[in-house]
Protein backbone atom coordinates (compact mmCIF):
# COMPACT_ATOMS: atom_id res chain seq x y z
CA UNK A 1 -152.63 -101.12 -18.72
CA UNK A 2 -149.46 -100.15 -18.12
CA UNK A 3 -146.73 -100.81 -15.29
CA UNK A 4 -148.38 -100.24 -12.55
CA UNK A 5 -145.83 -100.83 -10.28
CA UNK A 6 -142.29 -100.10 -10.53
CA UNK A 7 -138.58 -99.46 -9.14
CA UNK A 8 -135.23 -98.81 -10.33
CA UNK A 9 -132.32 -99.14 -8.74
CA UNK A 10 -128.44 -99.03 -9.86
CA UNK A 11 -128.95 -102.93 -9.55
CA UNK A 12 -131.92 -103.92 -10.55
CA UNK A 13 -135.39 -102.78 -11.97
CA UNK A 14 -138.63 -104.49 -11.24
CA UNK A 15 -142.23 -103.80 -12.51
CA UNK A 16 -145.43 -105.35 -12.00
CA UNK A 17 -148.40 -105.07 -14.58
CA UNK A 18 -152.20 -105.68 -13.72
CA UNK A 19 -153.74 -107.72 -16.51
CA UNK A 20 -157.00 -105.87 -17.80
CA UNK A 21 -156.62 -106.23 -21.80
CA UNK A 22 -157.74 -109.16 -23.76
CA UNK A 23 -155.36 -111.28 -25.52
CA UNK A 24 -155.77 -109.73 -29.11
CA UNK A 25 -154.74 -106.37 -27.14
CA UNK A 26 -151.94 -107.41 -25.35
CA UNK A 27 -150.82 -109.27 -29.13
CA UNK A 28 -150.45 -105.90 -30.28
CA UNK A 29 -147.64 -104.43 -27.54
CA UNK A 30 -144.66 -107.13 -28.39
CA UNK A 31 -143.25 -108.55 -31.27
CA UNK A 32 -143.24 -112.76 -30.59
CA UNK A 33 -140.32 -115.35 -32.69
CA UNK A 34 -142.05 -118.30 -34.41
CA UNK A 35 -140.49 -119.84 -31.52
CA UNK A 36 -142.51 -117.92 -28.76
CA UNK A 37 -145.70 -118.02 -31.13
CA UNK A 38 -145.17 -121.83 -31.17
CA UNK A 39 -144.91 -122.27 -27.08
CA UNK A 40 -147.82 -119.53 -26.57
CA UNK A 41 -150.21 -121.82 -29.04
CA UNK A 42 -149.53 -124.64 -26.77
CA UNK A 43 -151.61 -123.13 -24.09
CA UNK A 44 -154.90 -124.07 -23.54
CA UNK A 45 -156.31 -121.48 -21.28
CA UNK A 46 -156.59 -118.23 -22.52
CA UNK A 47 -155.41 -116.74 -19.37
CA UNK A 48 -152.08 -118.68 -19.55
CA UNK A 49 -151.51 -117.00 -22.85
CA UNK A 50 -152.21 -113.41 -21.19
CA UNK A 51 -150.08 -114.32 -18.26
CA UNK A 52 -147.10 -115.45 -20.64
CA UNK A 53 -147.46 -112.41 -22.74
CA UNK A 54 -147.46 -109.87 -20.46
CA UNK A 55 -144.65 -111.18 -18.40
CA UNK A 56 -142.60 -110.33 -21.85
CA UNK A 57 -144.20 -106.59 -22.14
CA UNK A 58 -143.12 -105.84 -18.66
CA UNK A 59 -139.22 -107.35 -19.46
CA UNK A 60 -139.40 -105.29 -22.99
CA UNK A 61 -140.59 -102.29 -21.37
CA UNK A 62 -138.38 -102.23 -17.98
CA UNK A 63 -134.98 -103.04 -20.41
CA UNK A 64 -136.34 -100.58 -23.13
CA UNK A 65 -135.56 -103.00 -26.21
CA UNK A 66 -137.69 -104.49 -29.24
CA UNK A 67 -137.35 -107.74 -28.72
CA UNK A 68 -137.41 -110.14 -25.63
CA UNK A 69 -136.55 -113.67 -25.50
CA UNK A 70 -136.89 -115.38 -22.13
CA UNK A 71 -135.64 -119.27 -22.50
CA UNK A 72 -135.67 -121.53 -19.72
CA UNK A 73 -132.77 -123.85 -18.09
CA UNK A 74 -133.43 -127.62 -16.86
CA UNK A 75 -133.98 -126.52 -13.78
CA UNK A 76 -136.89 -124.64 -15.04
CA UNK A 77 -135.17 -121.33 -14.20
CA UNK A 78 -135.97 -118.04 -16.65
CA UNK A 79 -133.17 -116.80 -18.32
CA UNK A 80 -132.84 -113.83 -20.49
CA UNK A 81 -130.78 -114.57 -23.81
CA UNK A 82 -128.14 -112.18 -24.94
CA UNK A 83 -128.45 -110.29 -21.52
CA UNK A 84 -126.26 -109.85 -18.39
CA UNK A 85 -129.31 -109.29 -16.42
CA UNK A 86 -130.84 -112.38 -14.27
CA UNK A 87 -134.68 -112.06 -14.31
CA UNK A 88 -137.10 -114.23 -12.00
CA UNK A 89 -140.84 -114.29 -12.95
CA UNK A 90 -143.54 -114.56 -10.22
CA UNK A 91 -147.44 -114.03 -10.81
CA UNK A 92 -151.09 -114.25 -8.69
CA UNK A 93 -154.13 -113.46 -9.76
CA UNK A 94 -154.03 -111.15 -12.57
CA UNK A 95 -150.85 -109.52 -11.65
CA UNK A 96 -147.68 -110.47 -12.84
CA UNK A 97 -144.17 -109.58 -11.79
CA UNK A 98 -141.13 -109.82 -13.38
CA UNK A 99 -137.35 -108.55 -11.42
CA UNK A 100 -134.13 -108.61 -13.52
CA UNK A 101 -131.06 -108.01 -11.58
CA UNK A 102 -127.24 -107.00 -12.02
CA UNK A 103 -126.47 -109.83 -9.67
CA UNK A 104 -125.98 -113.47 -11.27
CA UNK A 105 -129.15 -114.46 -8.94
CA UNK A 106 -132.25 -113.19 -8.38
CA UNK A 107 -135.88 -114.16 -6.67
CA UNK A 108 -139.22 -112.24 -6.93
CA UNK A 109 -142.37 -113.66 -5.67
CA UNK A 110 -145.73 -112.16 -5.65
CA UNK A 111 -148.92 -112.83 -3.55
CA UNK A 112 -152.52 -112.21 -2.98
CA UNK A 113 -153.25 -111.67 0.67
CA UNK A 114 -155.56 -114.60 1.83
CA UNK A 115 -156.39 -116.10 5.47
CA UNK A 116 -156.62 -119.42 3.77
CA UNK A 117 -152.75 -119.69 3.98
CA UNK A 118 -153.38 -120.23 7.62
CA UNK A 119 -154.53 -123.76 6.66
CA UNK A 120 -151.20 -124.34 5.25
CA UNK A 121 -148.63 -122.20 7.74
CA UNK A 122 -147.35 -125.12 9.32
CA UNK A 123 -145.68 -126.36 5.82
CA UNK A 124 -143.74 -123.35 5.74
CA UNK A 125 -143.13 -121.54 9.12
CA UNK A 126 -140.95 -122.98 11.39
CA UNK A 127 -141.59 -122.82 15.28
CA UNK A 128 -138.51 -120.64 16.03
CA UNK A 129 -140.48 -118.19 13.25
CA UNK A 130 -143.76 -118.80 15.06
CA UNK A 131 -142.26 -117.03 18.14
CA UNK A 132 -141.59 -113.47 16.46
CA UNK A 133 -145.12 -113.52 14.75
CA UNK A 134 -147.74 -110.87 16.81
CA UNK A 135 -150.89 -112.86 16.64
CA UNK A 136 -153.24 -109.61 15.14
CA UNK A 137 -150.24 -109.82 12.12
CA UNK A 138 -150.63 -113.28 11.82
CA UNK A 139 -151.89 -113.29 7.91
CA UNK A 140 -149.26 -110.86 7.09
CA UNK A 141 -146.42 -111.92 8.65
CA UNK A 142 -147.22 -115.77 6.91
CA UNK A 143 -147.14 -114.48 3.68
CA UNK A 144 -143.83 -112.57 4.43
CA UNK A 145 -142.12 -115.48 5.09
CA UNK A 146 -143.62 -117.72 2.45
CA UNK A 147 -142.54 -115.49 -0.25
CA UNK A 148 -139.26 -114.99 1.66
CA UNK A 149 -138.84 -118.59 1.02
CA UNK A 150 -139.76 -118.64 -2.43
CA UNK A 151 -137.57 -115.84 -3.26
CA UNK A 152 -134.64 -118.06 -1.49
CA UNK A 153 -136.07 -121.31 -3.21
CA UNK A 154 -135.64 -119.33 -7.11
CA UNK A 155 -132.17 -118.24 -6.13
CA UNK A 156 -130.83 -121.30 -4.96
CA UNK A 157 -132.22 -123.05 -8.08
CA UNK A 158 -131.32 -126.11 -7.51
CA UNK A 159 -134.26 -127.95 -6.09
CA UNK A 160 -134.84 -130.28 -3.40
CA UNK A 161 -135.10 -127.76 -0.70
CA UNK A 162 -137.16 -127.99 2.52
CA UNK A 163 -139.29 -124.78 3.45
CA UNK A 164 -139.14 -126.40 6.66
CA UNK A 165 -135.60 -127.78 7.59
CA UNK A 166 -133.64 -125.90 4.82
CA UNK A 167 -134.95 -122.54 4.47
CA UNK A 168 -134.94 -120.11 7.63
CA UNK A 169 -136.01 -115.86 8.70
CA UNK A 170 -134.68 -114.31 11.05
CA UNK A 171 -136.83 -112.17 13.31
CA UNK A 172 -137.93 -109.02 11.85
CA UNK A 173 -140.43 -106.24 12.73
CA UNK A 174 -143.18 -106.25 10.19
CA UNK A 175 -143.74 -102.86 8.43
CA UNK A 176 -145.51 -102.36 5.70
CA UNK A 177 -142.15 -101.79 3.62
CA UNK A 178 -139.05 -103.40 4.88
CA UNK A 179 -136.42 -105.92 4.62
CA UNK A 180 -135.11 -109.18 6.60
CA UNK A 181 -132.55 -111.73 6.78
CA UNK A 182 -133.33 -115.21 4.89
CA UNK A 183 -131.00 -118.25 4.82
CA UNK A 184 -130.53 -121.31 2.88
CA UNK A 185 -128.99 -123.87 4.83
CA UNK A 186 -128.22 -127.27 3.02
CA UNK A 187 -125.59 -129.91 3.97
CA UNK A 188 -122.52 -128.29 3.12
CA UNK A 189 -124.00 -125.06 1.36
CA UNK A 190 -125.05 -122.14 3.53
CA UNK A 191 -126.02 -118.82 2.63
CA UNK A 192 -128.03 -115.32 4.32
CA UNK A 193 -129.43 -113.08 1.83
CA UNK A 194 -130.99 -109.56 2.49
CA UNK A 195 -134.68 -110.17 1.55
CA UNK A 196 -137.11 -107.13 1.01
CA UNK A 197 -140.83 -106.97 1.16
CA UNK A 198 -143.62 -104.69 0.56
CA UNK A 199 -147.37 -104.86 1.01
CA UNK A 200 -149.04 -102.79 -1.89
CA UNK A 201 -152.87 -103.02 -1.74
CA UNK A 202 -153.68 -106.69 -1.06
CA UNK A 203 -150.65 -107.97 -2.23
CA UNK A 204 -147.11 -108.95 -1.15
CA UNK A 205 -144.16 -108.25 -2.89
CA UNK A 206 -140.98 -110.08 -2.01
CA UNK A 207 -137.55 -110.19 -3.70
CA UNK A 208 -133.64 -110.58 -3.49
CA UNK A 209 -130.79 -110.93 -5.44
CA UNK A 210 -127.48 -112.66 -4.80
């Protein structure tokens, strides 16, 4: 199908696209290198191929070219060749999500809303955050700040970062559209970032740029 989400802004552009074709069908929307043909036959699962392929229809179609070609740094990071937009890449089930930004840096993630991440909360949410979360929010609210700490995690880039001890929200009031303050802070490197998020349907949508 096509974008089914989508925003454009002076500084960015973001779109989201629902997997429903089959791979033969999606195949027929982009035009692949022998490179990206080689990497997409080293996937084994079928859905990994989709979920490749489609992140590249959403990039062609939100920058309105041909031809995409998304390489990748040592740090794993997406990078768009022969561009001056960043892009960041983020995907759940049968969605995937792709923002490209003005700004040298930029983080996107994407989520399903599930209770299970409950079971894992106290990886990720710190007990100064634990004291602005309203307990009949709870679910929401977690997955808020988990993808507010991805989104920080993709634009710091460089690794090694504790979701715990390095990676911190500041109270917010959860809406069902808003934004927040995230920070990085890492021996000598500190940094607060304006973080926005949105709940469409069941799923979260976070994102910032730097």
């Amino acid at each position: 199908m096509p974008i089914s989400f989508l925003k454009n802004d002076k500084d960015f552009q973001l779109g989201i696209w629902r997997m429903e074709e089959p791979l033969d069908d999606l195949l027929k929307m982009i035009q692949l290198s022998s490179n990206d043909l080689k990497t997409l036959g080293n996937f084994k699962s079928e859905y990994r191929k989709r979920e490749w392929i489609a992140v590249r229809i959403v990039t062609k179609q939100l920058l309105n070219i041909p031809e995409v070609s998304i390489v990748y740094e040592e740090n794993g990071k997406p990078r768009l060749a022969d561009s001056d937009f960043s892009i960041s890449i983020s995907h759940t089930k049968n969605f995937v999500s792709v923002l490209l930004s003005k700004y040298k840096n930029a983080g996107i993630d994407i989520e399903t809303i599930q209770p299970r991440i409950e079971k894992i909360a106290k990886r990720f949410v710190t007990k100064q955050e634990e004291l602005f979360i309203e307990p009949d929010k709870k679910i929401i609210y977690q997955h808020v700040i988990w993808g507010t700490k991805e989104v920080l995690f993709k634009i710091y880039s460089k690794g090694e970062l504790n979701f715990l001890d390095h990676l911190h929200v500041e109270k917010f009031q959860l809406e069902e559209k808003g934004e927040l303050v995230g920070r990085i802070e890492k021996e000598n490197f500190k940094k607060s970032l304006k973080v926005f998020y949105e709940l469409t349907g069941d799923k979260m949508l976070v994102y910032s740029m730097s």
